[in-house]
C-alpha atoms as a PDB file:
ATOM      1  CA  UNK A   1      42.953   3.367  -8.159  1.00  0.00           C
ATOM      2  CA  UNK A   2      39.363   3.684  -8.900  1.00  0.00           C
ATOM      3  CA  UNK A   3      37.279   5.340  -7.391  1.00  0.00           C
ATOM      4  CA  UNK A   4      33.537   4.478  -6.014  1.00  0.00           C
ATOM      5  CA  UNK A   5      30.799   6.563  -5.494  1.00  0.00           C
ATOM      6  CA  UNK A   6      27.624   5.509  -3.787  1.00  0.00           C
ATOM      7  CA  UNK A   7      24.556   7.698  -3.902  1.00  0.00           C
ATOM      8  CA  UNK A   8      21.745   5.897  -1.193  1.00  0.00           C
ATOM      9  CA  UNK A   9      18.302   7.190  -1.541  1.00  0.00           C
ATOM     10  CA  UNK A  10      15.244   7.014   0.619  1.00  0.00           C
ATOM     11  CA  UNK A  11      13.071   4.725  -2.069  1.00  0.00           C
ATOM     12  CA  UNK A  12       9.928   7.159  -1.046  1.00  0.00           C
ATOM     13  CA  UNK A  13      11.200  10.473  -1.269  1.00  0.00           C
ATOM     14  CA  UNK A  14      14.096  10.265  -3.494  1.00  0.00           C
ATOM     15  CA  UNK A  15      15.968  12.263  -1.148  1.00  0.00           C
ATOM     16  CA  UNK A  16      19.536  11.058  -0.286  1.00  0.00           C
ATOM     17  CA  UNK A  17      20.189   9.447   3.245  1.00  0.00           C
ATOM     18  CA  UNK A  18      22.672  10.800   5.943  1.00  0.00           C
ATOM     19  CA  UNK A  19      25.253   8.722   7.869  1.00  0.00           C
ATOM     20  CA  UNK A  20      23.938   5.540   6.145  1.00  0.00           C
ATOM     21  CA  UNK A  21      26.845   3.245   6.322  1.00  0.00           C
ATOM     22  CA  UNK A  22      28.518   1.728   3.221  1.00  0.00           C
ATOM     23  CA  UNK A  23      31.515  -1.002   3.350  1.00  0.00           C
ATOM     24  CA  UNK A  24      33.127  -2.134   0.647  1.00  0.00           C
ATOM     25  CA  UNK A  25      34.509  -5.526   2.189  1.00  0.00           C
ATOM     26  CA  UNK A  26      36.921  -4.169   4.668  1.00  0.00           C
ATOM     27  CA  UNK A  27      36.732  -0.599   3.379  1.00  0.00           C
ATOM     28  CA  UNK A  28      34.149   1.638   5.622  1.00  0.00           C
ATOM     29  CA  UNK A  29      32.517   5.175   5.180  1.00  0.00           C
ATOM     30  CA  UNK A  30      29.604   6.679   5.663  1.00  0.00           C
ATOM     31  CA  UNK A  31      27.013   8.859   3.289  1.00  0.00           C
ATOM     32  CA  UNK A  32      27.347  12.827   4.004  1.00  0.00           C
ATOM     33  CA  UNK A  33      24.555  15.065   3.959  1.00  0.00           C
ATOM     34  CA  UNK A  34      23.750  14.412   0.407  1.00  0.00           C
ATOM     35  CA  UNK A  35      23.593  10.372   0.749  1.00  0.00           C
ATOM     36  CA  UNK A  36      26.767  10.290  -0.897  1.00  0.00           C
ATOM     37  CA  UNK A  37      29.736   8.336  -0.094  1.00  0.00           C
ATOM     38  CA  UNK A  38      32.740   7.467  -1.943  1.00  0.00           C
ATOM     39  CA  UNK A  39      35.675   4.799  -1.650  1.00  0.00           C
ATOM     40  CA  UNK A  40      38.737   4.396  -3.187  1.00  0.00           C
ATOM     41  CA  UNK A  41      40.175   1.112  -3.813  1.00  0.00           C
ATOM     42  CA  UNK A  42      42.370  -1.763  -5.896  1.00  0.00           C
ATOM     43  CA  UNK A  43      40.329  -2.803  -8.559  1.00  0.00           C
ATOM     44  CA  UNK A  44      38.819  -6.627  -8.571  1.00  0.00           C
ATOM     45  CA  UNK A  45      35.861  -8.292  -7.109  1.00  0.00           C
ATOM     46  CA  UNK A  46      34.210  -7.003  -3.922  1.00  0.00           C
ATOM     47  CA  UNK A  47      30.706  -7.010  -1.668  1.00  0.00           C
ATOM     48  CA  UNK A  48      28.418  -4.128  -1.156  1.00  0.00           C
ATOM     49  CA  UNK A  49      26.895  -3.866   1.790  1.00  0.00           C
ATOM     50  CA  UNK A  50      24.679  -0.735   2.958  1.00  0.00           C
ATOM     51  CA  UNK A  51      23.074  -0.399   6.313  1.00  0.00           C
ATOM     52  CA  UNK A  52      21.281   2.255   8.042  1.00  0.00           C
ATOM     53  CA  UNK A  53      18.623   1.576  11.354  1.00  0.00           C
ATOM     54  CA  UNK A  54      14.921   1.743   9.635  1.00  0.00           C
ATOM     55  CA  UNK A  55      15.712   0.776   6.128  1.00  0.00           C
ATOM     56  CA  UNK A  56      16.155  -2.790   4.600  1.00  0.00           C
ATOM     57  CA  UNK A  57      19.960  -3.749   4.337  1.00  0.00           C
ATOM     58  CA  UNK A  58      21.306  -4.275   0.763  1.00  0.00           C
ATOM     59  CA  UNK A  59      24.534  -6.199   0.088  1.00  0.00           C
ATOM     60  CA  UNK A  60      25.637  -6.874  -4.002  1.00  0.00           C
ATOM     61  CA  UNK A  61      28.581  -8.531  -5.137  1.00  0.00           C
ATOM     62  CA  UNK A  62      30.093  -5.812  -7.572  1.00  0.00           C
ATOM     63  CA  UNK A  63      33.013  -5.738  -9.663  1.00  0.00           C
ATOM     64  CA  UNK A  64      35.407  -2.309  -9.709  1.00  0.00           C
ATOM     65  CA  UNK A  65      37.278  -2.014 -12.857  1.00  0.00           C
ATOM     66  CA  UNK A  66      37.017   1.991 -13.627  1.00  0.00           C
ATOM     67  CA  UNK A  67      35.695   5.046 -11.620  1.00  0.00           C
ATOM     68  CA  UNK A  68      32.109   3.944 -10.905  1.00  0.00           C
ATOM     69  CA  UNK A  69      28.719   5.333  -9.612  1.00  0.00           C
ATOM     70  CA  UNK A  70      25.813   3.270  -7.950  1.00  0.00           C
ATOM     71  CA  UNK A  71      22.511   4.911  -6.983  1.00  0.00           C
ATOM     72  CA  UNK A  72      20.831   2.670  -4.109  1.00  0.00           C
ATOM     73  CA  UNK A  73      17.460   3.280  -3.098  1.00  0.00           C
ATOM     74  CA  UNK A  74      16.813   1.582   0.122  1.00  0.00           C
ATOM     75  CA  UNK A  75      13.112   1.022   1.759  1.00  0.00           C
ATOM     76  CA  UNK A  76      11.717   1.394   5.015  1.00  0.00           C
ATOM     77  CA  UNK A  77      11.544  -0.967   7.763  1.00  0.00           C
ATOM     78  CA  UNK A  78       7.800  -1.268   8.343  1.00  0.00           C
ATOM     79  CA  UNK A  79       7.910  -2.084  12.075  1.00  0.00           C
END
């Protein structure tokens, strides 16, 4: 099965994001101390969504075919 690796970034700083969460449609993990996180799963079809509290949410419809790496750079709330 491939395999999917998720690098989130703070947009600002470049530097990568603990405990962000990432889901995968039903398939949940979070980022480590690097901002990386990493899913296995069936290939086909599936939504991206990545949340953390003080950045904007991003959700992408991707499609997993092979081993694959995303880089996501997500930007502060301005509250």
């Amino acid at each position: 099965m491939p395999e999917l690796v998720v690098k989130v970034l703070d947009y600002d700083t470049g530097k990568g994001l603990f405990g962000v969460l990432v889901a995968l449609d039903s398939y949940v993990t979070g980022t480590d101390h690097t901002g990386i996180a990493r899913i296995v799963v069936p290939a086909g079809r599936y939504t991206l969504r990545i949340r953390s509290p003080f950045y904007e949410p991003v959700t992408e419809d991707i499609n997993i075919t092979r081993d694959m790496t995303i880089t996501v750079k997500l930007r502060k709330l301005h509250l």
